[in-house]
C-alpha atoms as a PDB file:
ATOM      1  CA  UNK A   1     -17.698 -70.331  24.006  1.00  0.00           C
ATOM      2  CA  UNK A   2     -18.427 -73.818  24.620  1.00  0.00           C
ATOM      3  CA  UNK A   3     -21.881 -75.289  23.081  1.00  0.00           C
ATOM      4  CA  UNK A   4     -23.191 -78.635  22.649  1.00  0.00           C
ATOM      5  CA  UNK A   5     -25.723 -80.571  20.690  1.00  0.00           C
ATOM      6  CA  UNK A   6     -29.131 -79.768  21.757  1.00  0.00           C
ATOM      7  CA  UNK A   7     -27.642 -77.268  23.917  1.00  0.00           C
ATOM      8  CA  UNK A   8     -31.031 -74.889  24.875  1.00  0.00           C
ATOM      9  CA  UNK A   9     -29.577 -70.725  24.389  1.00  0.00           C
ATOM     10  CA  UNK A  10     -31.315 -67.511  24.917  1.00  0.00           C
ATOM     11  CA  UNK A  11     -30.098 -65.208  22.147  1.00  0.00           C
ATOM     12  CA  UNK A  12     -30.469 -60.978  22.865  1.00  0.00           C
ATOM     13  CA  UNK A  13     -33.141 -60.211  20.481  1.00  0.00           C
ATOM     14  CA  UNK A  14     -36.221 -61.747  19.991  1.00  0.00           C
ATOM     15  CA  UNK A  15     -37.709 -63.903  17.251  1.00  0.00           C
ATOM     16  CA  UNK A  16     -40.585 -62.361  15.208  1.00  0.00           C
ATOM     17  CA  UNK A  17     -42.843 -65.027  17.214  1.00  0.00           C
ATOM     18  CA  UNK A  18     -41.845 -63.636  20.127  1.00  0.00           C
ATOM     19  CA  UNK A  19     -39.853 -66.741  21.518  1.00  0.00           C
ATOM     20  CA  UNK A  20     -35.666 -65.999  22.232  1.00  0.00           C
ATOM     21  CA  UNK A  21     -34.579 -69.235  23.476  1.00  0.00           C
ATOM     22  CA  UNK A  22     -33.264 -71.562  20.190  1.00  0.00           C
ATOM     23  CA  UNK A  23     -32.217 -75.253  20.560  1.00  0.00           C
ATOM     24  CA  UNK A  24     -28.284 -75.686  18.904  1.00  0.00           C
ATOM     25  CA  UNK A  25     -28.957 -78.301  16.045  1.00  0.00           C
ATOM     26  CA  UNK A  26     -25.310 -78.298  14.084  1.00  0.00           C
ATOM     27  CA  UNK A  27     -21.950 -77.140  16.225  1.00  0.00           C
ATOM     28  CA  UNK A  28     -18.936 -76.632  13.402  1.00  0.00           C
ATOM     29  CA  UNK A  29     -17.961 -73.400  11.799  1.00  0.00           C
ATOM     30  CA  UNK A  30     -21.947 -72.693  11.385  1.00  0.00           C
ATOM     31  CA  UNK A  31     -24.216 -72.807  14.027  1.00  0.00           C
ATOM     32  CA  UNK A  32     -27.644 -74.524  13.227  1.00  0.00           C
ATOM     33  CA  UNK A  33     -30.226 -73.097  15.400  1.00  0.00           C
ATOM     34  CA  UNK A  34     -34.099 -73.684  15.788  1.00  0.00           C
ATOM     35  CA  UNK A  35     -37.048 -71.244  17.482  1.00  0.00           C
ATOM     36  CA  UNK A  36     -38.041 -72.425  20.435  1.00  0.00           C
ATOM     37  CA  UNK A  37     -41.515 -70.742  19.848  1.00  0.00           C
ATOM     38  CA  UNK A  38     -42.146 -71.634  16.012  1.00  0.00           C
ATOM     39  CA  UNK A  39     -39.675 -74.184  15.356  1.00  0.00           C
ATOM     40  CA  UNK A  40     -38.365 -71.962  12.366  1.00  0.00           C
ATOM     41  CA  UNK A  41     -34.329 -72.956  11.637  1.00  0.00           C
ATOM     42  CA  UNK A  42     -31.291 -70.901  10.734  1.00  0.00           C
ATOM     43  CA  UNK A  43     -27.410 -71.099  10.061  1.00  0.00           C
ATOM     44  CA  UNK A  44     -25.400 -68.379  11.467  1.00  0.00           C
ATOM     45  CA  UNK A  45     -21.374 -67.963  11.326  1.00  0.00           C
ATOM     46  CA  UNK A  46     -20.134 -69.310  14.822  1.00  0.00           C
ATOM     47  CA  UNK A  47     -18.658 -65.706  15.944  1.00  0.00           C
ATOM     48  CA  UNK A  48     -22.191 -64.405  15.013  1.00  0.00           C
ATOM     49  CA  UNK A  49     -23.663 -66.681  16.827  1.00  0.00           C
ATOM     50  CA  UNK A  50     -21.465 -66.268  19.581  1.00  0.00           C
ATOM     51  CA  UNK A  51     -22.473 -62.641  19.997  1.00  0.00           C
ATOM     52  CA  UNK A  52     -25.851 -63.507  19.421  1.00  0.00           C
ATOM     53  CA  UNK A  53     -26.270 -66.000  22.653  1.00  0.00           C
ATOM     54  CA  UNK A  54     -26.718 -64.345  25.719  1.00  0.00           C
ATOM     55  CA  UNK A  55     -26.447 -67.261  27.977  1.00  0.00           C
ATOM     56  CA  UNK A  56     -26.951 -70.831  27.594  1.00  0.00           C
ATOM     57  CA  UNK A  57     -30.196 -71.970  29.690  1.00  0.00           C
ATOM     58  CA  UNK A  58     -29.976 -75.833  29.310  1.00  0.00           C
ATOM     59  CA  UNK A  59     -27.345 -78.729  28.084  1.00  0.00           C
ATOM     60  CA  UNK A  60     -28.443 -81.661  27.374  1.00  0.00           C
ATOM     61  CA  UNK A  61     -26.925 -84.632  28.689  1.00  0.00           C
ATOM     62  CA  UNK A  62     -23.082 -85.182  30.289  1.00  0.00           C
ATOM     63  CA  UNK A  63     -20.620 -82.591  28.728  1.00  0.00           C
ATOM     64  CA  UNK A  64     -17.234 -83.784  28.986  1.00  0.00           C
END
């Protein structure tokens, strides 16, 4: 799977605020995210992660 910086994803379950979209903070072997709704942040394993994302709803800027 292919994210980006700043890359906007909807994950498949639902933060406890309610909010499942999570702006990517750190791309590497971990995968930084924060809550869209609360602006809580976590580090997941990248084929968690991966699993985790149902689709990805915005990326920011040109992506090469």
């Amino acid at each position: 799977m292919e994210l980006h910086l700043h890359d906007v994803v909807e994950l498949k379950k639902p933060h406890p605020c309610g909010s499942t979209t999570w702006e990517i903070l750190r791309v590497g072997m971990d995968i930084k995210l924060r809550c869209q709704g609360c602006g809580h942040e976590l580090m997941l394993p990248r084929s968690r992660a991966e699993k985790s994302i149902r689709k990805i709803l915005l990326k920011e800027g040109v992506h090469e």
